[in-house]
N, C-alpha and C. Protein backbone atom coordinates (compact mmCIF):
# COMPACT_ATOMS: atom_id res chain seq x y z
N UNK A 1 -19.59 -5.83 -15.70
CA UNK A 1 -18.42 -5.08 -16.17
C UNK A 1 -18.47 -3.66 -15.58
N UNK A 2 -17.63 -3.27 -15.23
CA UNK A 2 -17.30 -1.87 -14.42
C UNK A 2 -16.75 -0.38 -15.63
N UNK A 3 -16.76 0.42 -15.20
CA UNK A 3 -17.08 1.51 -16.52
C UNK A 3 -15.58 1.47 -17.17
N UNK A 4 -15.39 2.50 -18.42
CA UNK A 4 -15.03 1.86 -19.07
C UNK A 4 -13.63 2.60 -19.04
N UNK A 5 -12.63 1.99 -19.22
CA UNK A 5 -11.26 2.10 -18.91
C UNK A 5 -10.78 3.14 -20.59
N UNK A 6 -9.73 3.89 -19.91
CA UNK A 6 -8.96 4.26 -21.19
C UNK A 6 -7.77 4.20 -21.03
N UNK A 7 -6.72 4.53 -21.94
CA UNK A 7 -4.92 3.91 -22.04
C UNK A 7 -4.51 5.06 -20.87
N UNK A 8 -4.30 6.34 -20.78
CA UNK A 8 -3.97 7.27 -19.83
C UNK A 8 -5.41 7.58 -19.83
N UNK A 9 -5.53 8.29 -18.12
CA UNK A 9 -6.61 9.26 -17.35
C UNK A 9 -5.80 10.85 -17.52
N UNK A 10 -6.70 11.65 -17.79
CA UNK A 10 -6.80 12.92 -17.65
C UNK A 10 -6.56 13.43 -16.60
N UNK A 11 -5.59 14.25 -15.78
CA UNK A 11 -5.45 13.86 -14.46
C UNK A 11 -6.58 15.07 -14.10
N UNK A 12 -6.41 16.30 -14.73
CA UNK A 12 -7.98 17.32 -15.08
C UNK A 12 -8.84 16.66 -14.25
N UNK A 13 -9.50 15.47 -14.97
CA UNK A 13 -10.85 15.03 -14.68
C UNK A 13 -10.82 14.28 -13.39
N UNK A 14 -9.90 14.26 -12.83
CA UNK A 14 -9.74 13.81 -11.33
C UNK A 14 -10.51 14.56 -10.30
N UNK A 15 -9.61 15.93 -10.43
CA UNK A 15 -10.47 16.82 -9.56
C UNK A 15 -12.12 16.83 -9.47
N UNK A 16 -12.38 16.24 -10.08
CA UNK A 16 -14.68 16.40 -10.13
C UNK A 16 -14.80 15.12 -9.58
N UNK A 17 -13.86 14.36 -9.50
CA UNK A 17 -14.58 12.86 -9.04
C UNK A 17 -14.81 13.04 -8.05
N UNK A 18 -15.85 11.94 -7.14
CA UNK A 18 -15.96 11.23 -5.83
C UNK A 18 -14.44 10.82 -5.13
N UNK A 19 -15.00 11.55 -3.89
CA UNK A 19 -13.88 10.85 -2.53
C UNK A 19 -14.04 9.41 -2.56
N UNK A 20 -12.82 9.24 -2.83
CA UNK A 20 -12.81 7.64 -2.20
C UNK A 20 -11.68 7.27 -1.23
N UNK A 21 -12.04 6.56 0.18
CA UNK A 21 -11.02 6.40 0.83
C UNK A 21 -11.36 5.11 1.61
N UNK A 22 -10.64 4.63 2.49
CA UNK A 22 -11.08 3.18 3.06
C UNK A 22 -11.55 3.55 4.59
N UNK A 23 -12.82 2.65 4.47
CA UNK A 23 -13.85 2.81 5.42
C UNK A 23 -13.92 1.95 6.64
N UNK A 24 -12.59 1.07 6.65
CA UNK A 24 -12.57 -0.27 7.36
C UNK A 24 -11.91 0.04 8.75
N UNK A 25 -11.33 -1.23 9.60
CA UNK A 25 -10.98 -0.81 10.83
C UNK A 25 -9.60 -0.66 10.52
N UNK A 26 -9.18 0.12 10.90
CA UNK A 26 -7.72 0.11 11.10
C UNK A 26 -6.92 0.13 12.62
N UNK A 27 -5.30 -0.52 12.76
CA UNK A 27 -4.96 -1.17 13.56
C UNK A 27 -3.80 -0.43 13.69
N UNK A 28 -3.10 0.15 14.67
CA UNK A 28 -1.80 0.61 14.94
C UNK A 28 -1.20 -0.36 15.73
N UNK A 29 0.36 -0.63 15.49
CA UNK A 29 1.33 -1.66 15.90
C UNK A 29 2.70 -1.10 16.45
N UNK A 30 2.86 -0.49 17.57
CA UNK A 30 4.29 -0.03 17.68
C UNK A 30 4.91 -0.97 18.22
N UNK A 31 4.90 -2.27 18.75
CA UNK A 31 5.79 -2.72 19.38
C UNK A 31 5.97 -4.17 18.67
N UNK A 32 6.84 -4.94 18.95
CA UNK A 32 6.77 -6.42 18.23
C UNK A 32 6.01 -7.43 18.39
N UNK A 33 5.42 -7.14 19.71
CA UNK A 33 5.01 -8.18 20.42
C UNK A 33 3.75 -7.42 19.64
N UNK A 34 2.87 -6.29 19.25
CA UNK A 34 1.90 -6.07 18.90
C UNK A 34 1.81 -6.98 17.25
N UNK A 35 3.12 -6.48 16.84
CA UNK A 35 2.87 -7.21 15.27
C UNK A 35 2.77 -8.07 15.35
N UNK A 36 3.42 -9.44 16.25
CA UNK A 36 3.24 -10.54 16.21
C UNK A 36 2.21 -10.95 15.80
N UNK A 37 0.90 -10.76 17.06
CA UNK A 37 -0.47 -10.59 16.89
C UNK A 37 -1.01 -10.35 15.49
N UNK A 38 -0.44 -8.84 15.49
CA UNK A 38 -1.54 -9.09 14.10
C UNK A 38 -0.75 -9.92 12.94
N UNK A 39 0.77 -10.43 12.85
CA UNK A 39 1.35 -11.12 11.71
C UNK A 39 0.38 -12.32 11.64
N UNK A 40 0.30 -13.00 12.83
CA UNK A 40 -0.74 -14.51 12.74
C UNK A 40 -2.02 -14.32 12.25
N UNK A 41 -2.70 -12.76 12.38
CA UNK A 41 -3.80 -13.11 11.80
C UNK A 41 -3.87 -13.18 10.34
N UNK A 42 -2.70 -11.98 10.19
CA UNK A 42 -2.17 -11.80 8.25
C UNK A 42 -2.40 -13.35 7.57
N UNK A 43 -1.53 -13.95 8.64
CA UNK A 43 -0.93 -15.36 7.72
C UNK A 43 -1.96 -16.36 7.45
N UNK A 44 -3.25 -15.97 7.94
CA UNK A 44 -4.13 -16.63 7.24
C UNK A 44 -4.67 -16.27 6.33
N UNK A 45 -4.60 -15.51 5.48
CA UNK A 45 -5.03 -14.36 4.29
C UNK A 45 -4.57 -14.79 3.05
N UNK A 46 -4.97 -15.11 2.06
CA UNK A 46 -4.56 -15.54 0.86
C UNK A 46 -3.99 -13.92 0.19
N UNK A 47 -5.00 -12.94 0.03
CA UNK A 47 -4.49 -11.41 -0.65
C UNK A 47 -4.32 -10.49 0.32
N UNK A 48 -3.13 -9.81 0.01
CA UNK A 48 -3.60 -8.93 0.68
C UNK A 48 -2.26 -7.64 0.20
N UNK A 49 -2.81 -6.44 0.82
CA UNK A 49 -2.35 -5.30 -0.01
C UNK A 49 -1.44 -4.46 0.79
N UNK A 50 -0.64 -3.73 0.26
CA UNK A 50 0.71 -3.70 0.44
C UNK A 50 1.22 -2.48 0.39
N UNK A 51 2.03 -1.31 0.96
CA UNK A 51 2.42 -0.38 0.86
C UNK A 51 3.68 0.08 2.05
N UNK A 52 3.81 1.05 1.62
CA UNK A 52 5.07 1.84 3.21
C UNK A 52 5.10 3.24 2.92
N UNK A 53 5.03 4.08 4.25
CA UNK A 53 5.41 5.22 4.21
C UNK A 53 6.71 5.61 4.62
N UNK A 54 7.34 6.64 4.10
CA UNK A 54 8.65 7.43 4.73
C UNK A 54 8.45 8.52 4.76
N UNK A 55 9.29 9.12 6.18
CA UNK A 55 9.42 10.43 6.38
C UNK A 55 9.85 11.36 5.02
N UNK A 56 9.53 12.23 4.76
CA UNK A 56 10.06 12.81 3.50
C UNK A 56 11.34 13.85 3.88
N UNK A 57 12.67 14.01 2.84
CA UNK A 57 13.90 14.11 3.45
C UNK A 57 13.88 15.71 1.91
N UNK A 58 13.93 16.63 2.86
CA UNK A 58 13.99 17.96 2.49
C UNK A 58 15.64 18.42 1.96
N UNK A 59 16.26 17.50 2.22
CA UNK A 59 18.00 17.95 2.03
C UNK A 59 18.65 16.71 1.22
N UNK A 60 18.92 17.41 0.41
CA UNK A 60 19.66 16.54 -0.79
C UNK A 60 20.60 15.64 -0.20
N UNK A 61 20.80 14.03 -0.90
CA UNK A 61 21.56 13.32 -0.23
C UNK A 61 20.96 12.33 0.56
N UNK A 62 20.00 12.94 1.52
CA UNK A 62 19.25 12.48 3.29
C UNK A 62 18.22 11.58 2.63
N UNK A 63 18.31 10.50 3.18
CA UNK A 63 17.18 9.20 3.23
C UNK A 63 16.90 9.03 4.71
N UNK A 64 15.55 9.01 4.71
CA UNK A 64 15.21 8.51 5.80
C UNK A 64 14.75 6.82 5.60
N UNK A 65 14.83 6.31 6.66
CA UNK A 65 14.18 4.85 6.54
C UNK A 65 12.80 4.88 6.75
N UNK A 66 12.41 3.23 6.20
CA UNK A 66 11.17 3.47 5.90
C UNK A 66 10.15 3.58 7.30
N UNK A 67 9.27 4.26 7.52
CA UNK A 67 8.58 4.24 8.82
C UNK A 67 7.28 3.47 9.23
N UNK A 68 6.60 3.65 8.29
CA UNK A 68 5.43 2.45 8.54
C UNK A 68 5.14 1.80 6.93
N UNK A 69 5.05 0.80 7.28
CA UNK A 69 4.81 -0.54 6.73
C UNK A 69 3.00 -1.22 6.51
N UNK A 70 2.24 -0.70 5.70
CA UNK A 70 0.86 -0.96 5.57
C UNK A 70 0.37 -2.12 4.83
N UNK A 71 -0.48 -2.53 5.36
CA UNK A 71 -1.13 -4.28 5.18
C UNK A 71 -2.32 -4.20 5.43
N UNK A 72 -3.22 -4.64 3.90
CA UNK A 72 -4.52 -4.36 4.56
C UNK A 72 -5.42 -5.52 3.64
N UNK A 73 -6.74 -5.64 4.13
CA UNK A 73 -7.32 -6.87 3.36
C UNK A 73 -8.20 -5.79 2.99
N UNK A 74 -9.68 -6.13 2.56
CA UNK A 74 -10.57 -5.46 2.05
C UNK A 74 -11.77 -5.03 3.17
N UNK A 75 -11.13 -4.96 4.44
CA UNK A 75 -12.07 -3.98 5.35
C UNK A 75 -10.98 -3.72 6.77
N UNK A 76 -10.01 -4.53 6.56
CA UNK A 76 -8.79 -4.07 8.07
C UNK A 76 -7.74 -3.71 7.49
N UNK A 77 -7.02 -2.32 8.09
CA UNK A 77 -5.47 -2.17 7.16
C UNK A 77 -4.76 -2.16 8.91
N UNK A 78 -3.31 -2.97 8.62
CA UNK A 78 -2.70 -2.42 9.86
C UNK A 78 -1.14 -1.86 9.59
N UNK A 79 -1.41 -0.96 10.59
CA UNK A 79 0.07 -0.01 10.26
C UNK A 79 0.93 -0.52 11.06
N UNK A 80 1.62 -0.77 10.74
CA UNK A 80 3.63 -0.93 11.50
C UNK A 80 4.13 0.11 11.82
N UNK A 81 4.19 0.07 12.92
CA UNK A 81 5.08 2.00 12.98
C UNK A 81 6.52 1.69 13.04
N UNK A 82 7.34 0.47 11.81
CA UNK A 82 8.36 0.26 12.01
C UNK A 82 9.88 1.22 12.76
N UNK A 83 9.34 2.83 12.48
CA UNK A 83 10.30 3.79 13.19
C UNK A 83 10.54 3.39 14.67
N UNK A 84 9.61 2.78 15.26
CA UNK A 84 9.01 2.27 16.81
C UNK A 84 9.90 0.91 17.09
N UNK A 85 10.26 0.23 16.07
CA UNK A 85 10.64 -1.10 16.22
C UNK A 85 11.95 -1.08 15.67
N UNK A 86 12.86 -2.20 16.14
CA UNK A 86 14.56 -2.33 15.73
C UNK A 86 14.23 -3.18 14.77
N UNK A 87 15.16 -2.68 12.89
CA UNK A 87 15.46 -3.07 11.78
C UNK A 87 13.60 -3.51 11.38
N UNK A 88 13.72 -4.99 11.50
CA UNK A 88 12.62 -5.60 10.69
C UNK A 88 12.15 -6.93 11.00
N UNK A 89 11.11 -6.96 12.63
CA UNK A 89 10.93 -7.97 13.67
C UNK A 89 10.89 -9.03 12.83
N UNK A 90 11.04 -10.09 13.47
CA UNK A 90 10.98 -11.88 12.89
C UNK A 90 9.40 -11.71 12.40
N UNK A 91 8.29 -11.66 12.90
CA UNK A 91 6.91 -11.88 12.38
C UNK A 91 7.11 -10.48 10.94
N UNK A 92 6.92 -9.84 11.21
CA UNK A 92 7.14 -8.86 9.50
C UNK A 92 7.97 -9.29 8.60
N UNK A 93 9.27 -10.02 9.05
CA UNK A 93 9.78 -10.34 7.68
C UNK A 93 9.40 -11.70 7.56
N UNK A 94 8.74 -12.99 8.17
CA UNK A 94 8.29 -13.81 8.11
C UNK A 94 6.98 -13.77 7.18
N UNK A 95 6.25 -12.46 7.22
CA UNK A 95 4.85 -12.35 6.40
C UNK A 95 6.00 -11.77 5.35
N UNK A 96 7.32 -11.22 4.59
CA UNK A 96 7.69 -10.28 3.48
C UNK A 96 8.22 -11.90 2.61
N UNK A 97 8.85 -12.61 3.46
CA UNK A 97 9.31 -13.74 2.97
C UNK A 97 8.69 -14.83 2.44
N UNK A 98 7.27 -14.34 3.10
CA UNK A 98 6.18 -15.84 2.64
C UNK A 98 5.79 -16.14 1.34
N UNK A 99 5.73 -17.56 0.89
CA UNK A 99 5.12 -17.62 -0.81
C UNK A 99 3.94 -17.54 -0.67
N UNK A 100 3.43 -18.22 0.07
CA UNK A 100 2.02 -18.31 0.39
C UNK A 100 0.93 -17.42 -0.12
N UNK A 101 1.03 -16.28 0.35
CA UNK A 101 0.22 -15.16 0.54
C UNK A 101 0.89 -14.66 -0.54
N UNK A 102 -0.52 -14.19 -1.13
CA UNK A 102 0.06 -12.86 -2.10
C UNK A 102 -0.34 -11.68 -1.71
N UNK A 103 0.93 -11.05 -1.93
CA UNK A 103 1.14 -9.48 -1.40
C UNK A 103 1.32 -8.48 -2.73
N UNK A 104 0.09 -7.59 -2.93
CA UNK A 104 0.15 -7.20 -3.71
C UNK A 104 0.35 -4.96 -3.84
N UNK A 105 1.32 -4.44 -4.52
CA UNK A 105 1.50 -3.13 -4.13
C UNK A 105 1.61 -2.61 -5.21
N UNK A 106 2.15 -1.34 -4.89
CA UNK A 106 2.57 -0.21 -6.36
C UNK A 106 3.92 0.24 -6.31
N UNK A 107 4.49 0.12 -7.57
CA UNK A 107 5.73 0.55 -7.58
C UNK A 107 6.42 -0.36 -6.33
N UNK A 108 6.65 -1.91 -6.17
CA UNK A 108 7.22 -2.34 -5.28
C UNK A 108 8.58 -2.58 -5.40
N UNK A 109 9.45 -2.15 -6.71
CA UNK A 109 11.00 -1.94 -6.10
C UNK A 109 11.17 -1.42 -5.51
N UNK A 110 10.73 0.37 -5.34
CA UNK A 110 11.10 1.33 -4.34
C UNK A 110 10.74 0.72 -2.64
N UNK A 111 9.60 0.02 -2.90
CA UNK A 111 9.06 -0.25 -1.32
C UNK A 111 10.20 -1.18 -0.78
N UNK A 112 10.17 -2.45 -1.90
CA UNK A 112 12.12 -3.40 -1.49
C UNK A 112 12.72 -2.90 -0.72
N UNK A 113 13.77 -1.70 -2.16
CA UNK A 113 15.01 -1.48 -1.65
C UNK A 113 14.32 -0.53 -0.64
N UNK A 114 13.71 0.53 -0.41
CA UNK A 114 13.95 0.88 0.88
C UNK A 114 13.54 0.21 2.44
N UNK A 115 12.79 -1.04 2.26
CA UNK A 115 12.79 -1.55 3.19
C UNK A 115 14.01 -2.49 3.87
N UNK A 116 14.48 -2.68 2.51
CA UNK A 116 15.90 -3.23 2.49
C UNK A 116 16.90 -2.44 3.28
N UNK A 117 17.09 -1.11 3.70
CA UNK A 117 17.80 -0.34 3.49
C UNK A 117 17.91 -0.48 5.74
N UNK A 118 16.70 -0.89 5.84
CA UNK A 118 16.01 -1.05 7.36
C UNK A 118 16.84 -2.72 7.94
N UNK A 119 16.76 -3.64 7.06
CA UNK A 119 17.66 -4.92 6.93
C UNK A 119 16.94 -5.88 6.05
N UNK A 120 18.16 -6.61 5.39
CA UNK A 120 18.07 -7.59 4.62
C UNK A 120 16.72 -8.67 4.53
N UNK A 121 15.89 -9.23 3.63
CA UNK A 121 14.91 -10.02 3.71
C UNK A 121 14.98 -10.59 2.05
N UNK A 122 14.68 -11.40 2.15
CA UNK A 122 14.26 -12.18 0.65
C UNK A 122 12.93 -12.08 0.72
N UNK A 123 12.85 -11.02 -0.46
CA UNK A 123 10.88 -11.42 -0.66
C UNK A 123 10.38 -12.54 -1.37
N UNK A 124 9.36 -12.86 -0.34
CA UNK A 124 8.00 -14.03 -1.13
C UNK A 124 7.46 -13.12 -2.24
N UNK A 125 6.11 -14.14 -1.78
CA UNK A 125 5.29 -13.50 -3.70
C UNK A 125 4.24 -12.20 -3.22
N UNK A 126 5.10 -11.27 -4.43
CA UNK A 126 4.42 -10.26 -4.49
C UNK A 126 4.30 -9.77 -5.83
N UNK A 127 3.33 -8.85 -6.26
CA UNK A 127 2.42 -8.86 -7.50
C UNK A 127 2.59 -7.61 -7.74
N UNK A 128 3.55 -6.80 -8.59
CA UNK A 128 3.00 -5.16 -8.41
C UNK A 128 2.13 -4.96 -9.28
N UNK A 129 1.40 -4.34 -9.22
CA UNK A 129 -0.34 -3.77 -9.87
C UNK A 129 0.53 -2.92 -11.08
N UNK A 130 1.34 -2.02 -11.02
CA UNK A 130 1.77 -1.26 -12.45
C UNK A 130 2.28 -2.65 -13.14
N UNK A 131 2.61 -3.72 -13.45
CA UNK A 131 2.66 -4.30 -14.21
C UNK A 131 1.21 -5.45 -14.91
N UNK A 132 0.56 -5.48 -14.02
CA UNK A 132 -1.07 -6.31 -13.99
C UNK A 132 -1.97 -5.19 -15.10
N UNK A 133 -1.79 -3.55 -14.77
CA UNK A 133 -2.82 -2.98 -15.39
C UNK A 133 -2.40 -2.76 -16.90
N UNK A 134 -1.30 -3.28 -17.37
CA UNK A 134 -0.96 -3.05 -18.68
C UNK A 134 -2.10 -4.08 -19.66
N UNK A 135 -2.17 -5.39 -18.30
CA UNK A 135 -3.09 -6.17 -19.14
C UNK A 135 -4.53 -6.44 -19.75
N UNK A 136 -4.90 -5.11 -18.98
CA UNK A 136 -6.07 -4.39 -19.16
C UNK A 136 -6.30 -3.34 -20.23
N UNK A 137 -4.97 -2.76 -20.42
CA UNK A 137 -4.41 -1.91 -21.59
C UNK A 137 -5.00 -0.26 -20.89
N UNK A 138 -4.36 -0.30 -19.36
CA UNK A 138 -3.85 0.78 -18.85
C UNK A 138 -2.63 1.18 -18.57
N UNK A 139 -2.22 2.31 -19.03
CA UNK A 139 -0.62 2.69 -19.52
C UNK A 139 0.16 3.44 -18.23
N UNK A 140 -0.91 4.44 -17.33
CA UNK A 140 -0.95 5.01 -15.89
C UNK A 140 -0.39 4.46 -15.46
N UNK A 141 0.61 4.71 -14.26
CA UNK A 141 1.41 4.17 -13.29
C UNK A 141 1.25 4.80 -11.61
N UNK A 142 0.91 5.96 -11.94
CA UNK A 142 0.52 6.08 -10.51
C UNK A 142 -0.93 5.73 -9.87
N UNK A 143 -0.89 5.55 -8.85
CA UNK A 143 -2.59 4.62 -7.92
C UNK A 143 -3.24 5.73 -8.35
N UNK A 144 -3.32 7.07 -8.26
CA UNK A 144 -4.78 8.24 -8.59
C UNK A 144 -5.20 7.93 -9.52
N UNK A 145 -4.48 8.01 -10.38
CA UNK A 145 -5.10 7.76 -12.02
C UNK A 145 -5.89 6.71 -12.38
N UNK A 146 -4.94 5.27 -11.76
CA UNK A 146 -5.27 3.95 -11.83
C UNK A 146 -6.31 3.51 -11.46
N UNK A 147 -6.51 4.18 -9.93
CA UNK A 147 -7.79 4.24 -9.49
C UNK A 147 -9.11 4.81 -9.76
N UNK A 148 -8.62 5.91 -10.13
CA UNK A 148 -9.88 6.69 -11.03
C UNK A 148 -10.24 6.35 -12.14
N UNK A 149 -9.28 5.87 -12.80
CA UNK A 149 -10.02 4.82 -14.47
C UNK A 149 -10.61 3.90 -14.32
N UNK A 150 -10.13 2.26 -13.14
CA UNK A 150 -11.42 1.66 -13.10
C UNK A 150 -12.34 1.93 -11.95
N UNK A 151 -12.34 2.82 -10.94
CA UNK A 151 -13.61 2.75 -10.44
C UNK A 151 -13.79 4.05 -10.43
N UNK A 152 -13.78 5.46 -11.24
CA UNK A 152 -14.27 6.64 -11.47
C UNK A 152 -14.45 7.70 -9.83
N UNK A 153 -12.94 7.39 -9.19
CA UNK A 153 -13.63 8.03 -7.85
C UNK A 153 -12.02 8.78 -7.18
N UNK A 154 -11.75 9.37 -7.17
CA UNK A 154 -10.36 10.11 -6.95
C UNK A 154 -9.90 9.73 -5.22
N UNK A 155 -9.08 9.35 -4.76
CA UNK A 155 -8.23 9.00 -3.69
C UNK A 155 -7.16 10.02 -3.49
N UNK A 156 -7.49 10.63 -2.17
CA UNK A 156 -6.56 12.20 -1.96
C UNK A 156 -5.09 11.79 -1.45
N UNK A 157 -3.96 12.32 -2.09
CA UNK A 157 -2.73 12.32 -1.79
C UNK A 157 -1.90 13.57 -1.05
N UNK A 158 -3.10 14.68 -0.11
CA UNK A 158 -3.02 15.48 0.99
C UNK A 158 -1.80 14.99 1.61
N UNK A 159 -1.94 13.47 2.51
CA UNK A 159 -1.23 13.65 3.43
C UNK A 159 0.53 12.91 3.37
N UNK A 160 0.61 12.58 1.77
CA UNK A 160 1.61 11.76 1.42
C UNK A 160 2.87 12.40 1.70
N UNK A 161 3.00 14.32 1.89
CA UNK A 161 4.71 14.46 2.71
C UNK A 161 4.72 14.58 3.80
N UNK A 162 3.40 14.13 4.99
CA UNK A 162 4.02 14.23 5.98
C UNK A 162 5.07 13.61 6.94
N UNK A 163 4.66 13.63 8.02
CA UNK A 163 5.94 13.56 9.28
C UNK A 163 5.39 11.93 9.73
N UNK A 164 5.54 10.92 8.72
CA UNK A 164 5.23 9.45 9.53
C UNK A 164 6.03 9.34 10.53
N UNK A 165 6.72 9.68 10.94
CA UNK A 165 7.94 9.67 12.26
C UNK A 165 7.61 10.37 13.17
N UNK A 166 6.29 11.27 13.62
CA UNK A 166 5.24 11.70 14.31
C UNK A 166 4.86 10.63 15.43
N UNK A 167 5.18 11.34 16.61
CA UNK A 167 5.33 10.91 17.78
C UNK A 167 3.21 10.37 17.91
N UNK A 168 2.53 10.90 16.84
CA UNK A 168 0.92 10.46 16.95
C UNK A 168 0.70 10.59 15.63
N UNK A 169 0.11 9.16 14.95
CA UNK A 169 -0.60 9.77 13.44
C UNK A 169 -1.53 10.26 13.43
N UNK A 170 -2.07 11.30 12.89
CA UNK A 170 -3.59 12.10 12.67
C UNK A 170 -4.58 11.09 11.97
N UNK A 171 -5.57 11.15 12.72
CA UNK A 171 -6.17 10.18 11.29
C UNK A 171 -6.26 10.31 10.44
N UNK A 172 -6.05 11.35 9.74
CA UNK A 172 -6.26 11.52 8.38
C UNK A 172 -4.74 10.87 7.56
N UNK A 173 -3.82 10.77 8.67
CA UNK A 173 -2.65 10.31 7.83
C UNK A 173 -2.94 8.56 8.52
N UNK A 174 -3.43 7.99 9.07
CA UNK A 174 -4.26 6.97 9.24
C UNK A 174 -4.74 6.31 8.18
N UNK A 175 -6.18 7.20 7.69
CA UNK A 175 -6.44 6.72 6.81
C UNK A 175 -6.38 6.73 5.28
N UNK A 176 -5.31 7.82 5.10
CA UNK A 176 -4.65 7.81 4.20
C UNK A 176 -3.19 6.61 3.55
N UNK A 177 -3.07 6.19 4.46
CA UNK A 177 -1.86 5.09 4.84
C UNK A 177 -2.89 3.75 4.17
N UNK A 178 -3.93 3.68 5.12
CA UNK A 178 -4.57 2.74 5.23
C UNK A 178 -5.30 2.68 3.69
N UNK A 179 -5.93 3.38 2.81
CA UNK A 179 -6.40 3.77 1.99
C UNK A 179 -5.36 3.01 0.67
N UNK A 180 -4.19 3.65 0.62
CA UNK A 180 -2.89 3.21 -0.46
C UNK A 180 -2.75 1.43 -0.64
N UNK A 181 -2.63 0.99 0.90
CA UNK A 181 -2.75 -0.36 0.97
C UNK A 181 -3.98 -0.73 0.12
N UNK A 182 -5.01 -0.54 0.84
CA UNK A 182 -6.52 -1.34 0.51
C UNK A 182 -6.87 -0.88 -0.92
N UNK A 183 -6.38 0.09 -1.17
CA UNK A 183 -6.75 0.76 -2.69
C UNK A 183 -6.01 -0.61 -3.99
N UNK A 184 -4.81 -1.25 -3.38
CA UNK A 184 -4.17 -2.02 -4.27
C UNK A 184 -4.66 -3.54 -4.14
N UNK A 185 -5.75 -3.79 -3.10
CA UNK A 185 -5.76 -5.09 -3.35
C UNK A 185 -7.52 -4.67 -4.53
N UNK A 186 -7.98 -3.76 -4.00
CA UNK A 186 -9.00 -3.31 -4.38
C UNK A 186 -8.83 -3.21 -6.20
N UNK A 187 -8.03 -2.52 -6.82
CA UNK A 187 -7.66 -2.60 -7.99
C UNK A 187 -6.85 -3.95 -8.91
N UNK A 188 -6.15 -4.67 -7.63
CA UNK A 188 -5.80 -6.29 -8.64
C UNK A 188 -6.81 -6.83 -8.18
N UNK A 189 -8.10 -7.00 -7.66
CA UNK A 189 -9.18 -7.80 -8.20
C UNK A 189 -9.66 -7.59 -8.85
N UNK A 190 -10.12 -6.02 -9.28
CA UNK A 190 -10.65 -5.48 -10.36
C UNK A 190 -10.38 -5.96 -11.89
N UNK A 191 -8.74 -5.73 -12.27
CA UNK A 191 -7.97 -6.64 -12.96
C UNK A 191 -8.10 -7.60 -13.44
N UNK A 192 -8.13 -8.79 -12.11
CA UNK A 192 -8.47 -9.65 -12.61
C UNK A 192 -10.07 -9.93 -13.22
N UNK A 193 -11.07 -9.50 -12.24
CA UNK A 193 -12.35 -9.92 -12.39
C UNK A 193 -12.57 -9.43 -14.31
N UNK A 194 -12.30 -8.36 -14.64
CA UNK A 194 -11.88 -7.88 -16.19
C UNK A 194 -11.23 -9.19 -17.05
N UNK A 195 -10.30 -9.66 -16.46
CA UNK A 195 -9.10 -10.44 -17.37
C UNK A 195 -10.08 -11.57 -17.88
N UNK A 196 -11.10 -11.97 -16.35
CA UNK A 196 -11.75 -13.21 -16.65
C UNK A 196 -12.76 -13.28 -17.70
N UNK A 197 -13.71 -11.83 -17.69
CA UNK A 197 -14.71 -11.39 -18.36
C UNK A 197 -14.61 -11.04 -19.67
């Protein structure tokens, strides 16, 4: 059993925790023919974890679309630099559409409709984690908190307004991208391994 959970985290007690971020390989994809590649390796993956970044829109009104698209198992995350690619290639919405695989994220209406917003897809099965941790009898909704209650280790949200529409990602917005993904498959096993115990 892993330490011990409470209904809300203190967000206070965040700041003293341990860095935690993902240590695995990560994969950049600008072109279709790149995603392809990595879609086939996805599609053999039973879990796997789920996120998107957007440019952040400083003027009331202004949406930007979504720009990268993050997928990661528990040691590879790969980024989509969907800004790079037209709407939403056949292999990406072929892995959004699949039952197969479970795709698991945070807050995944917002990730939907704004991926929606890029073109139309019917989603397969996906799992959002703010509804899984209630069953644990965690009340938190954002990943810092969530994350820091069951595994006691704070995950930095530094690079979450930048410029994903950046002609080069920094690594740190790399592995920050990469981190959000892997952080959610990382926490619905947790979940579950609890539910079973």
């Amino acid at each position: 059993m892993g330490i011990d959970i409470v209904e809300t985290y203190d967000k206070e007690n965040i700041k003293n925790l341990p860095v935690e971020q993902f240590e695995g390989q990560i994969y950049i994809l600008q072109t279709e023919k790149e995603a392809a590649k990595a879609i086939d390796y996805l599609m053999q993956k039973s879990l796997l974890g789920f996120d998107t970044e957007t440019r952040p829109s400083f003027h009331k009104g202004k949406l930007n679309k979504v720009a990268l698209l993050q997928v990661a198992t528990l040691d590879q995350c790969f980024l989509f630099r969907l800004n790079r690619m037209e709407g939403i290639p056949t292999p990406i919405r072929t892995l959004l559409e699949d039952n197969r695989i479970t795709k698991v994220g945070l807050g995944l209406k917002d990730d939907m409709q704004n991926l929606q917003r890029r073109e139309q897809f019917t989603p397969g099965t996906f799992i959002d984690i703010q509804n899984e941790i209630t069953k644990v009898g965690i009340k938190d909704k954002g990943l810092q908190k969530i994350y820091a209650n069951l595994f006691g280790k704070k995950i930095t949200k530094r690079q979450q307004l930048s410029n994903w529409e950046a002609d080069i990602l920094t690594p740190a917005q790399q592995r920050y991208a990469a981190t959000d993904a892997w952080a959610c498959v990382k926490i619905y096993q947790e979940v579950c391994n609890r539910l079973r115990t």
